[in-house]
PDB file of N, CA and C in Angstrom:
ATOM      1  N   UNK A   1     -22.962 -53.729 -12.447  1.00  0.00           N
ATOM      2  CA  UNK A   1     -23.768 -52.546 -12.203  1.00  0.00           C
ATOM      3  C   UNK A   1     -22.914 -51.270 -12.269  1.00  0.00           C
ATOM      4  N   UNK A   2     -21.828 -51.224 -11.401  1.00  0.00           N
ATOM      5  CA  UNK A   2     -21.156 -49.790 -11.844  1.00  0.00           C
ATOM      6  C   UNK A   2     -20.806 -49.761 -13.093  1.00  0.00           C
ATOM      7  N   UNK A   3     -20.247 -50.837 -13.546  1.00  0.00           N
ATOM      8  CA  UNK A   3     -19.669 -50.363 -15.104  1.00  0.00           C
ATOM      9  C   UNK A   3     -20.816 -49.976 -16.189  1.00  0.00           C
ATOM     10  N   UNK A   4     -22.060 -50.618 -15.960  1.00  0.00           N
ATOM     11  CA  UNK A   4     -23.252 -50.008 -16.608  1.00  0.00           C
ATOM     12  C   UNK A   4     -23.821 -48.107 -16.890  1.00  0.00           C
ATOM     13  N   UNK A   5     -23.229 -47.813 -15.019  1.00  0.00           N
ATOM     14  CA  UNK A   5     -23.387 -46.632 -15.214  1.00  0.00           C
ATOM     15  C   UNK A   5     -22.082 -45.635 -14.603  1.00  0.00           C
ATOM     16  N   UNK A   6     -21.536 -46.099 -14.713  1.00  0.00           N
ATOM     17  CA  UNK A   6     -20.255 -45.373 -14.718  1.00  0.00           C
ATOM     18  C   UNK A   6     -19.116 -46.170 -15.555  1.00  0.00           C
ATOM     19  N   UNK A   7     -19.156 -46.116 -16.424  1.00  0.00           N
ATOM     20  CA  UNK A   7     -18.074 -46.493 -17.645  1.00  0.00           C
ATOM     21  C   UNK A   7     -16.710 -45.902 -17.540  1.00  0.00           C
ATOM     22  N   UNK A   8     -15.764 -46.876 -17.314  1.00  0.00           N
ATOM     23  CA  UNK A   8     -14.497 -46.149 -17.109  1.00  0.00           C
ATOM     24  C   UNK A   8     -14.326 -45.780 -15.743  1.00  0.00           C
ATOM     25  N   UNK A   9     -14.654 -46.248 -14.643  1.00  0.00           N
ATOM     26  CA  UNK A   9     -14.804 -45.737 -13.570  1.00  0.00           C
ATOM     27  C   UNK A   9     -13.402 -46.560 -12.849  1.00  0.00           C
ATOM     28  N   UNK A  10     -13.255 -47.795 -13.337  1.00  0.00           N
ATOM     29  CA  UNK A  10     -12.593 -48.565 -12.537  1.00  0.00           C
ATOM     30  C   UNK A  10     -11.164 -48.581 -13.666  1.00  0.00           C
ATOM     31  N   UNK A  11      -9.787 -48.326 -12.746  1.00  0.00           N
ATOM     32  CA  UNK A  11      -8.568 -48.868 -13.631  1.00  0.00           C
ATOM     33  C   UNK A  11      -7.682 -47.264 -13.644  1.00  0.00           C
ATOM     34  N   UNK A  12      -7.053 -47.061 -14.477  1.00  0.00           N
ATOM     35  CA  UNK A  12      -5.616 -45.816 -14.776  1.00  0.00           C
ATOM     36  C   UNK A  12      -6.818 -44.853 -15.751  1.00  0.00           C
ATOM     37  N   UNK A  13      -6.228 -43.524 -14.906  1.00  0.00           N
ATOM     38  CA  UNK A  13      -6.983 -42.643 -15.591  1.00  0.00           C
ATOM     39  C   UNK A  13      -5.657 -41.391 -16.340  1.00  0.00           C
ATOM     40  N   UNK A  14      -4.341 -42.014 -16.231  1.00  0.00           N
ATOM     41  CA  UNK A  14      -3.633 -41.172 -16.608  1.00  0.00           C
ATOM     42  C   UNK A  14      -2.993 -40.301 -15.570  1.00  0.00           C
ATOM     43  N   UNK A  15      -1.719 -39.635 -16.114  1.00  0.00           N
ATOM     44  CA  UNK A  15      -0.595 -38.959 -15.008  1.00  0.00           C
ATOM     45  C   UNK A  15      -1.437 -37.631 -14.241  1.00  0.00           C
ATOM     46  N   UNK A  16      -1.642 -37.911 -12.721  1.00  0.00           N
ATOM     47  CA  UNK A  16      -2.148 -36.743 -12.202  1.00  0.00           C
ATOM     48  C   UNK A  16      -1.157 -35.425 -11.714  1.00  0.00           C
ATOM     49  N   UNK A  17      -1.546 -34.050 -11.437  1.00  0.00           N
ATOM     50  CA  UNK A  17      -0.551 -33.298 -10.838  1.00  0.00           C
ATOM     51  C   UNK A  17      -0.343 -33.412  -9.199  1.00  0.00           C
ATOM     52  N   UNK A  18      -0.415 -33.800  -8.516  1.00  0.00           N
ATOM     53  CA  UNK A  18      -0.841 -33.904  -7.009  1.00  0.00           C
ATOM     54  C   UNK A  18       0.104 -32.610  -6.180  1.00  0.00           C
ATOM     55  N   UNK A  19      -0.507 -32.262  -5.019  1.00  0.00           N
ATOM     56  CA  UNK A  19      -0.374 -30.681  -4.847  1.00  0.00           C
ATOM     57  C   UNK A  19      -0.253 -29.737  -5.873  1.00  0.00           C
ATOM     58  N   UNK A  20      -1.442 -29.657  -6.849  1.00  0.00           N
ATOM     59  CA  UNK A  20      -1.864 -28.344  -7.467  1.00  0.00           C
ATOM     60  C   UNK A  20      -2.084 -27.533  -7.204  1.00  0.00           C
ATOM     61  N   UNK A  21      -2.045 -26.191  -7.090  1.00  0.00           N
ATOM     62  CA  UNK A  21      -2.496 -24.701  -7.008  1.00  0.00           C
ATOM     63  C   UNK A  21      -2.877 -24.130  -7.726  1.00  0.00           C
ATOM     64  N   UNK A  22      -4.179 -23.955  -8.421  1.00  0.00           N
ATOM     65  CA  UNK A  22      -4.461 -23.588  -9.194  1.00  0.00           C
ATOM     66  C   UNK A  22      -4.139 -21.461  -9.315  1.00  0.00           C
ATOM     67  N   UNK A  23      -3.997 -21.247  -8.358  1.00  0.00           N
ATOM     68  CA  UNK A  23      -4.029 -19.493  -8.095  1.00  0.00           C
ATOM     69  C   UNK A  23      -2.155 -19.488  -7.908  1.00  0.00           C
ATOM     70  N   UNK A  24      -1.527 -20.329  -8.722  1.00  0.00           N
ATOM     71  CA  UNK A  24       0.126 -20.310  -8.096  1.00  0.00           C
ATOM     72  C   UNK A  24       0.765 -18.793  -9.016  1.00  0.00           C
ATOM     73  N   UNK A  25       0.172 -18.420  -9.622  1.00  0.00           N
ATOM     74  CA  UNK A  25       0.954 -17.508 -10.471  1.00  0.00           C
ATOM     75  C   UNK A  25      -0.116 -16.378 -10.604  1.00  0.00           C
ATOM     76  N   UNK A  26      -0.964 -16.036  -9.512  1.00  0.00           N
ATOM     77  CA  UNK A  26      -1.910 -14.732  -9.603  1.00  0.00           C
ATOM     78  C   UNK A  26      -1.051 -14.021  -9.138  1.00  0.00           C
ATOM     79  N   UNK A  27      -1.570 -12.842 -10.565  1.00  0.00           N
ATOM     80  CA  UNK A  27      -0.766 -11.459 -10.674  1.00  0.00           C
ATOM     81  C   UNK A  27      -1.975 -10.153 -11.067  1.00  0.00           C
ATOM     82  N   UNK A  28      -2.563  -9.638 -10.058  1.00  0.00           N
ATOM     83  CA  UNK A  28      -3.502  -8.987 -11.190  1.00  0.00           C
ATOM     84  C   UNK A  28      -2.510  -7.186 -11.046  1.00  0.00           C
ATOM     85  N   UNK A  29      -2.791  -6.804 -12.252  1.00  0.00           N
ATOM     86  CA  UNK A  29      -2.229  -5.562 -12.522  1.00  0.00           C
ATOM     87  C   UNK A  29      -2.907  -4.529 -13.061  1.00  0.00           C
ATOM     88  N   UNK A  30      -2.110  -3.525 -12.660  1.00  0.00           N
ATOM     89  CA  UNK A  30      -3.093  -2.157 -13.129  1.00  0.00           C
ATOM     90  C   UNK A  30      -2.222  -1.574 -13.966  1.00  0.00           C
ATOM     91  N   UNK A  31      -2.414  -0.648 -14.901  1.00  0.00           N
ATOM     92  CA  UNK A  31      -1.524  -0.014 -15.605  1.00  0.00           C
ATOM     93  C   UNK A  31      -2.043   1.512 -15.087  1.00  0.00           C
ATOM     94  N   UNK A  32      -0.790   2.709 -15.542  1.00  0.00           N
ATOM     95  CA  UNK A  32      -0.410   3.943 -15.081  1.00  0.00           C
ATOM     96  C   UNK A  32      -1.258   4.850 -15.101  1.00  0.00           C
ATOM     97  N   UNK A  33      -2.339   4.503 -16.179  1.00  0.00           N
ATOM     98  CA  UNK A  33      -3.560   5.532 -16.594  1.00  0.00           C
ATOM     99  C   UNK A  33      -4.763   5.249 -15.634  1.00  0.00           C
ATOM    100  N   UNK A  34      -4.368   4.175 -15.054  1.00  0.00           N
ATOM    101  CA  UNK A  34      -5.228   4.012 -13.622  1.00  0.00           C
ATOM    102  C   UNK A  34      -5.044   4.355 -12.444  1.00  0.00           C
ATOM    103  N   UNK A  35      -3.596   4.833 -12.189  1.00  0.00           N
ATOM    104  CA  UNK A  35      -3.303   4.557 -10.808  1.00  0.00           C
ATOM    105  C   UNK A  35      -3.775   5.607  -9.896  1.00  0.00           C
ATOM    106  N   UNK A  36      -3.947   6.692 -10.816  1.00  0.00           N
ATOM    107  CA  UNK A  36      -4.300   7.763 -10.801  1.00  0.00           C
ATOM    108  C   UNK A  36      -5.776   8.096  -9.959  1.00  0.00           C
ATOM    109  N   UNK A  37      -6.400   6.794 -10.602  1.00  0.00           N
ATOM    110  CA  UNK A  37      -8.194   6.931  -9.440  1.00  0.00           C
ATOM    111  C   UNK A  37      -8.216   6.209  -8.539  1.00  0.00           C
ATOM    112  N   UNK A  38      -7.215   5.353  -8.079  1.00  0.00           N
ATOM    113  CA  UNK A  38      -7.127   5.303  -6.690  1.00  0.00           C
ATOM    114  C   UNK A  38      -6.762   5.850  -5.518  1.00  0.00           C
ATOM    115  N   UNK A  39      -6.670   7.163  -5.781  1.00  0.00           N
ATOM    116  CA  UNK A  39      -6.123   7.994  -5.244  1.00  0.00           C
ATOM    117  C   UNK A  39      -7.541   8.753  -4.319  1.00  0.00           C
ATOM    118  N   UNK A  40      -7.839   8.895  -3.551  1.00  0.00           N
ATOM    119  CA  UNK A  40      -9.036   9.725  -2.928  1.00  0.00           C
ATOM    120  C   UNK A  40      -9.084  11.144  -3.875  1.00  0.00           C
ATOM    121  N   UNK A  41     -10.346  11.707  -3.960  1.00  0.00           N
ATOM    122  CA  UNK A  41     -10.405  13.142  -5.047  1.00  0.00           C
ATOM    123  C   UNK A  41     -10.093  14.039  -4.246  1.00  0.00           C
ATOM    124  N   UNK A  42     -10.358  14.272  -3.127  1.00  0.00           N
ATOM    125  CA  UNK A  42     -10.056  15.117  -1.973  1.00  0.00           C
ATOM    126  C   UNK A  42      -8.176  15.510  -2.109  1.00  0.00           C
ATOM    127  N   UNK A  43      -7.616  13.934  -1.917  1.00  0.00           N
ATOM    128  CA  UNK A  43      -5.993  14.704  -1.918  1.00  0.00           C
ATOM    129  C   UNK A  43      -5.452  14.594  -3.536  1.00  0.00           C
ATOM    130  N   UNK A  44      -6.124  14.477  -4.924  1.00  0.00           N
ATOM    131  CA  UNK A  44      -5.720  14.816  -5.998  1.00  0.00           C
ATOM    132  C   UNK A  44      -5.414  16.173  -6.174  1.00  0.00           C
ATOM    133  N   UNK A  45      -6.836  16.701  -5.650  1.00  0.00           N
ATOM    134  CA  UNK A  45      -6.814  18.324  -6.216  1.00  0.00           C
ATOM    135  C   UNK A  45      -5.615  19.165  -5.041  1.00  0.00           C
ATOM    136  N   UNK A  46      -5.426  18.307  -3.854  1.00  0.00           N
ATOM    137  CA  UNK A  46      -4.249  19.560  -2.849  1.00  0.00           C
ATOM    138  C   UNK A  46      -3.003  18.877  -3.774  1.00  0.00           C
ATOM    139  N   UNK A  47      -2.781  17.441  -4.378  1.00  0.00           N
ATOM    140  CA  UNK A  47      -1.140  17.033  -5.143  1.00  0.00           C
ATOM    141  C   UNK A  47      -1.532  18.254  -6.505  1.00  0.00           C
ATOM    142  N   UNK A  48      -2.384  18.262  -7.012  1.00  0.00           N
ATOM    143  CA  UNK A  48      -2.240  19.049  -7.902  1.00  0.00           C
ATOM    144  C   UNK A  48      -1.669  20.753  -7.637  1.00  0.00           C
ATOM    145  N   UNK A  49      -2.545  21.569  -7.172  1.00  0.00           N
ATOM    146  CA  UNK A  49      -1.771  22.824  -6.411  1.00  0.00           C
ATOM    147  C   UNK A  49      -0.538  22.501  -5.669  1.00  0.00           C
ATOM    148  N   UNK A  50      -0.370  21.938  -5.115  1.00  0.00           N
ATOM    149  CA  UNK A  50       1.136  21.995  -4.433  1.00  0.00           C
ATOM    150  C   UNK A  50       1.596  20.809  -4.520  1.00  0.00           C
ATOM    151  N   UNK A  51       2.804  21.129  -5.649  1.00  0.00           N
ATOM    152  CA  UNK A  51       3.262  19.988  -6.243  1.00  0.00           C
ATOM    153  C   UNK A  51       4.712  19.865  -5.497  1.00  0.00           C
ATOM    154  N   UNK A  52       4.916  20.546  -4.326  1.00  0.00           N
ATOM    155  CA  UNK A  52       6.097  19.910  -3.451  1.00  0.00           C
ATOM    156  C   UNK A  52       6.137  18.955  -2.658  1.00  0.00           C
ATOM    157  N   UNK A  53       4.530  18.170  -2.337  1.00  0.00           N
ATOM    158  CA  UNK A  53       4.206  17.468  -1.321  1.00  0.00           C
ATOM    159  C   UNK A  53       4.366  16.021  -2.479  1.00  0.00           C
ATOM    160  N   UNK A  54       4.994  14.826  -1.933  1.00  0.00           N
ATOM    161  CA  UNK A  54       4.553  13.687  -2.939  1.00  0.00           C
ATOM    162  C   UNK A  54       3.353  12.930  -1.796  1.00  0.00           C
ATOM    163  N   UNK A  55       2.245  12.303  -3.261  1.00  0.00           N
ATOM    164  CA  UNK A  55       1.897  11.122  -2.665  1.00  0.00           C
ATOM    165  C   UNK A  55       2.372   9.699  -2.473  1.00  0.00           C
ATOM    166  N   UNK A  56       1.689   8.987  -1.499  1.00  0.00           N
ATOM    167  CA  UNK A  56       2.302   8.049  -1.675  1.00  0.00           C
ATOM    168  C   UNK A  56       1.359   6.908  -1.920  1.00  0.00           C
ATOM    169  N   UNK A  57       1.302   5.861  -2.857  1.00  0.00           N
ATOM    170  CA  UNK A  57       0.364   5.266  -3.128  1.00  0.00           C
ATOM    171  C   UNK A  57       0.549   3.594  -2.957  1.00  0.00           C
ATOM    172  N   UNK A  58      -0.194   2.867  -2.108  1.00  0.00           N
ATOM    173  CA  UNK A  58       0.081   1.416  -2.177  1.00  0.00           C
ATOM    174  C   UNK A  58      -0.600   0.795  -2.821  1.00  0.00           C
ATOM    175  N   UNK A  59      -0.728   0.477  -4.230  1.00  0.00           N
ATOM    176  CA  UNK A  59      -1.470  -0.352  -4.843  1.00  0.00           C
ATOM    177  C   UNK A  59      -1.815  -1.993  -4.301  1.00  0.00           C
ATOM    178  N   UNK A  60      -0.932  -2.747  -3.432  1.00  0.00           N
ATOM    179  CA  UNK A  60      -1.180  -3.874  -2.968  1.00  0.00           C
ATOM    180  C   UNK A  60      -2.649  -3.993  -1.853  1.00  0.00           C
ATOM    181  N   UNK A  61      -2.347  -3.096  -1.168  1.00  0.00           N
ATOM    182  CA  UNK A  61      -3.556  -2.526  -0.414  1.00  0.00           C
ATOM    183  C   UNK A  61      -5.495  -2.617  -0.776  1.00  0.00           C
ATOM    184  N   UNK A  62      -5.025  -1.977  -2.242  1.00  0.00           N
ATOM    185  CA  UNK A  62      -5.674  -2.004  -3.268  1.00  0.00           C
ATOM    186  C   UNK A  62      -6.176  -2.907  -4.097  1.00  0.00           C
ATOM    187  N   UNK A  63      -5.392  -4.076  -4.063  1.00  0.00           N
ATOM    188  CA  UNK A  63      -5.491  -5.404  -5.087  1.00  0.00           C
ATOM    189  C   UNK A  63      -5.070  -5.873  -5.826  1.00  0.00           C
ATOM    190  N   UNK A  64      -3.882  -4.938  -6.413  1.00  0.00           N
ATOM    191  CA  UNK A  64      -2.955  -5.033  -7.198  1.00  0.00           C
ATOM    192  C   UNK A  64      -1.530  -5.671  -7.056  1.00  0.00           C
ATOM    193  N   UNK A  65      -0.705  -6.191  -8.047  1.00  0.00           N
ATOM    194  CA  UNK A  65       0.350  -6.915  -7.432  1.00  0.00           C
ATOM    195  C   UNK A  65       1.094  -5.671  -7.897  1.00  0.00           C
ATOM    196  N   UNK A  66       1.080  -5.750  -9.585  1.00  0.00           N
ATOM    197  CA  UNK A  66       2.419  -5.282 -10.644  1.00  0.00           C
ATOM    198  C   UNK A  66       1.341  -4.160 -11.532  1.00  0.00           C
ATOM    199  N   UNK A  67       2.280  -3.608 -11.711  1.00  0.00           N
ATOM    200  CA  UNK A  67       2.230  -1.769 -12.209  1.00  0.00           C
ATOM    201  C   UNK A  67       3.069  -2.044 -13.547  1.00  0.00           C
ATOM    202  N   UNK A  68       1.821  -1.952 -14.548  1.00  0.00           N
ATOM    203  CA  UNK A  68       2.110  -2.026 -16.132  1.00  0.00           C
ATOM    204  C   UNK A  68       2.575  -0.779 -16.648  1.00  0.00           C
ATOM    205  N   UNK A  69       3.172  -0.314 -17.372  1.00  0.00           N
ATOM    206  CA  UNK A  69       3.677   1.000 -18.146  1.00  0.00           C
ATOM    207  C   UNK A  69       2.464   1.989 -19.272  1.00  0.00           C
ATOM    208  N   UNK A  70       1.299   1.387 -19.289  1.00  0.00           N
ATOM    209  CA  UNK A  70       0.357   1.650 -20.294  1.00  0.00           C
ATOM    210  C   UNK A  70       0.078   3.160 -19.770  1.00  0.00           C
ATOM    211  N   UNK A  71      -0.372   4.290 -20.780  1.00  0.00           N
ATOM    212  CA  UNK A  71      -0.945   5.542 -19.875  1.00  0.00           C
ATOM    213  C   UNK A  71       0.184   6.699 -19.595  1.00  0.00           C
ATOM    214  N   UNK A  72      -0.478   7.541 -18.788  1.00  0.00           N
ATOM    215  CA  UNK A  72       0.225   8.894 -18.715  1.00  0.00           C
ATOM    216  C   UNK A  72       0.097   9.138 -17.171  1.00  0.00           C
ATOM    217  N   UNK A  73       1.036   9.736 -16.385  1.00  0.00           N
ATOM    218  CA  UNK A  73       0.794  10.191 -15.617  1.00  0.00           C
ATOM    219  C   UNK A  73       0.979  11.556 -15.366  1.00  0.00           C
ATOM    220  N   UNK A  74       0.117  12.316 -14.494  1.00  0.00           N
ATOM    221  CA  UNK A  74       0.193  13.733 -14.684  1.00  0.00           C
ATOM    222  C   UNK A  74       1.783  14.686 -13.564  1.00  0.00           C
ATOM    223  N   UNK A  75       2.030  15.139 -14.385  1.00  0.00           N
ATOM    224  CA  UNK A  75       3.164  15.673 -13.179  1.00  0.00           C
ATOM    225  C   UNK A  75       3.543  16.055 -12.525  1.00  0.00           C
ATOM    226  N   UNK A  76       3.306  15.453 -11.142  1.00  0.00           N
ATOM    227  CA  UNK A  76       2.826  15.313  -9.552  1.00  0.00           C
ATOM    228  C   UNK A  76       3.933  14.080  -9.177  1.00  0.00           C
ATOM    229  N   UNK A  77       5.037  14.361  -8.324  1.00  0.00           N
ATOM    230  CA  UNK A  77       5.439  13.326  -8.291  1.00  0.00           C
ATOM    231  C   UNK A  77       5.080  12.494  -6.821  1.00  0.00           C
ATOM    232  N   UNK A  78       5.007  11.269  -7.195  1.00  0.00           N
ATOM    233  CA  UNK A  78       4.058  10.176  -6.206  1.00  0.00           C
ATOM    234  C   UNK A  78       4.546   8.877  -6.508  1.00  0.00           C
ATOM    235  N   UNK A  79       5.110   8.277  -4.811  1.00  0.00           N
ATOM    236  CA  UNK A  79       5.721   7.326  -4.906  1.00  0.00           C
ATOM    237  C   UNK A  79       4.550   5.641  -4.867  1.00  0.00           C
ATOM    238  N   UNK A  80       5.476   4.286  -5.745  1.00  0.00           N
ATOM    239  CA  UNK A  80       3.846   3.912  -5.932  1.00  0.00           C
ATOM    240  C   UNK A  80       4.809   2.491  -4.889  1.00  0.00           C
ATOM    241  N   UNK A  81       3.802   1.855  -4.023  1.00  0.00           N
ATOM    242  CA  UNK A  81       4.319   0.634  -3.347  1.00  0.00           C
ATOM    243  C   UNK A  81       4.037  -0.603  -4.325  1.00  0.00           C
ATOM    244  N   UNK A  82       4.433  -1.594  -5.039  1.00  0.00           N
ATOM    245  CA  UNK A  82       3.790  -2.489  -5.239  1.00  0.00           C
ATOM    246  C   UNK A  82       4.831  -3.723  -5.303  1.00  0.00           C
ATOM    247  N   UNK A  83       4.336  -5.237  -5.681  1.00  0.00           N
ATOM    248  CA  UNK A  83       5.659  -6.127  -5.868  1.00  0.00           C
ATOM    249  C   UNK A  83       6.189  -6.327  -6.925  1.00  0.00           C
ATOM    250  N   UNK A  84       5.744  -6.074  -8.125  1.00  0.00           N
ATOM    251  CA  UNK A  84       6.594  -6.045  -9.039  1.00  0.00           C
ATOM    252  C   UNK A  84       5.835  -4.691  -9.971  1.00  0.00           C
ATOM    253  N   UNK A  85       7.229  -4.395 -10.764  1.00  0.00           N
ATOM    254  CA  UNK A  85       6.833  -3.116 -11.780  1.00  0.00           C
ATOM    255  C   UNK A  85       7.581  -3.656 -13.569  1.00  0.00           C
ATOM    256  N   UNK A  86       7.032  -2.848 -14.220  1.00  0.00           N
ATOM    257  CA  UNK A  86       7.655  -3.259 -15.259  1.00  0.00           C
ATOM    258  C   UNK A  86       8.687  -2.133 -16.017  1.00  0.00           C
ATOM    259  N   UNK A  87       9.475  -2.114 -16.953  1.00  0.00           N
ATOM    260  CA  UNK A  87      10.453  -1.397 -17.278  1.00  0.00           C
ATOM    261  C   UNK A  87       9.931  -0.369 -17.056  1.00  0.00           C
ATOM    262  N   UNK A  88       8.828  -0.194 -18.219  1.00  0.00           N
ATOM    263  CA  UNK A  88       8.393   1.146 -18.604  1.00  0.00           C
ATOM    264  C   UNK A  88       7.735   1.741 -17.395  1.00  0.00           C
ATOM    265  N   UNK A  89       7.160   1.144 -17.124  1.00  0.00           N
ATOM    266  CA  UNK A  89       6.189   1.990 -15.712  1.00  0.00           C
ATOM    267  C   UNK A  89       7.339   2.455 -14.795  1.00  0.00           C
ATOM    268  N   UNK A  90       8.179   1.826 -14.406  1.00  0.00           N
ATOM    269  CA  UNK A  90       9.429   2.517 -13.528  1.00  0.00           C
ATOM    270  C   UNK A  90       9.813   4.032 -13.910  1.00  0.00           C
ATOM    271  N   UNK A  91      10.232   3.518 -15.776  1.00  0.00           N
ATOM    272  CA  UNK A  91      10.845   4.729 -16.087  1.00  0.00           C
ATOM    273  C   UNK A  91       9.688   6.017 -15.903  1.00  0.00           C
ATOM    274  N   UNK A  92       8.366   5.891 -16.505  1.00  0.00           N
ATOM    275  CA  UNK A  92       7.872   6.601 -16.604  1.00  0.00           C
ATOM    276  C   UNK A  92       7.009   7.248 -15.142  1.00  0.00           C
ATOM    277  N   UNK A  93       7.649   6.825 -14.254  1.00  0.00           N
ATOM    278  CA  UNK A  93       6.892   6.929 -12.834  1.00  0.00           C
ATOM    279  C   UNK A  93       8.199   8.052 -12.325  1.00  0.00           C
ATOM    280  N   UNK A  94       9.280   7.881 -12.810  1.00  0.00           N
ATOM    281  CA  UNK A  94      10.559   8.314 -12.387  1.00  0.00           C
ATOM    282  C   UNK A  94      10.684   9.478 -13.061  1.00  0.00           C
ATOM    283  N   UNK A  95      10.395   9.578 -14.312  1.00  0.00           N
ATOM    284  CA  UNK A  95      10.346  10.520 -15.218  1.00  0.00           C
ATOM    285  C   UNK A  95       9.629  11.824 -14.629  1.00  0.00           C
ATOM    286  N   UNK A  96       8.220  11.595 -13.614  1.00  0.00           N
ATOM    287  CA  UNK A  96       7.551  12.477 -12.893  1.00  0.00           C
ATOM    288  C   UNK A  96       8.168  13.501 -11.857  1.00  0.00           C
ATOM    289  N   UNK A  97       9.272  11.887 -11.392  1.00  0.00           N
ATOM    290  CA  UNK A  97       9.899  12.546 -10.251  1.00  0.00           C
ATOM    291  C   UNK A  97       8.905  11.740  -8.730  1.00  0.00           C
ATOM    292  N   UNK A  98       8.716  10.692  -9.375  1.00  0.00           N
ATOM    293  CA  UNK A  98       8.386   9.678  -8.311  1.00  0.00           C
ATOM    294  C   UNK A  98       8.900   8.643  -8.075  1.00  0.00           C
ATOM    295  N   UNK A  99       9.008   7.762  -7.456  1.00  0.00           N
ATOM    296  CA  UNK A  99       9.836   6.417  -6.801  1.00  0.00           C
ATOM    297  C   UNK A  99       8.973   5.091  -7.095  1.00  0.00           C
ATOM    298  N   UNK A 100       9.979   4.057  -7.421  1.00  0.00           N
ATOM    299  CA  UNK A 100       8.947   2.535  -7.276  1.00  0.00           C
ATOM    300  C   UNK A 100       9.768   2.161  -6.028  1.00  0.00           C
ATOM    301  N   UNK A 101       8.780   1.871  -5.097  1.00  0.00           N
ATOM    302  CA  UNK A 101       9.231   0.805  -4.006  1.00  0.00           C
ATOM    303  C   UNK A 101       8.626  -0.464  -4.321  1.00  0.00           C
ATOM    304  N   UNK A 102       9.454  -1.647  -4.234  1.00  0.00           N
ATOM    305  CA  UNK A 102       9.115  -2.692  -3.660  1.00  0.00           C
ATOM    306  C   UNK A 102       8.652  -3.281  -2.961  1.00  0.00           C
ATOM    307  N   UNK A 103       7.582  -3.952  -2.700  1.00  0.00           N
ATOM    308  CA  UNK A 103       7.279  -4.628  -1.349  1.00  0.00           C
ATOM    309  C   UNK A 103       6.501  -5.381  -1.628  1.00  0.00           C
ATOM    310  N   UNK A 104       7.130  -6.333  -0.423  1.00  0.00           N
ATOM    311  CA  UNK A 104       6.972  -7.878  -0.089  1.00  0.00           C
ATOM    312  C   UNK A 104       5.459  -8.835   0.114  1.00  0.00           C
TER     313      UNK A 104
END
């Protein structure tokens, strides 16, 4: 009777992975031309006029792990928190006259 309706049910089904994680390598990322609207509109327009104050921005907070290089940022300098960054986004975050921090 089982083998009638379940065929293959009984015997080696082949090498399993055992403790899988399927989410072991989630990374979701934003790139530079975004980082920009997470920012509340309220304190864009005071970083814009007074460009001595930096922001400071935690993208992890946000949902983000890693900060892609894609995009422009405007020149306001604003430091960004996230866990990983990539070449370009560093340079070009630095280039503003803003900081990548790290964090954990």
């Amino acid at each position: 009777l089982v083998f009638k309706y379940h065929p293959g049910h009984i015997g080696k089904h082949g090498m399993r992975h055992f403790h899988y994680m399927k989410n072991h390598e989630h990374c979701p990322t934003i790139n530079l031309s975004n980082l920009w609207s997470l920012i509340p509109e309220a304190d864009r327009e005071k970083a814009l006029q007074d460009k001595s104050k930096t922001l400071v921005l935690d993208v992890v907070k946000s949902g983000y792990f890693k900060v892609l290089g894609k995009g422009k940022l405007p020149d306001v300098p604003l430091v960004v928190k996230a866990k990983l960054f990539t070449s370009l986004a560093e340079k070009r975050i630095k280039a503003v006259g803003g900081a990548c921090v790290l964090r954990g």
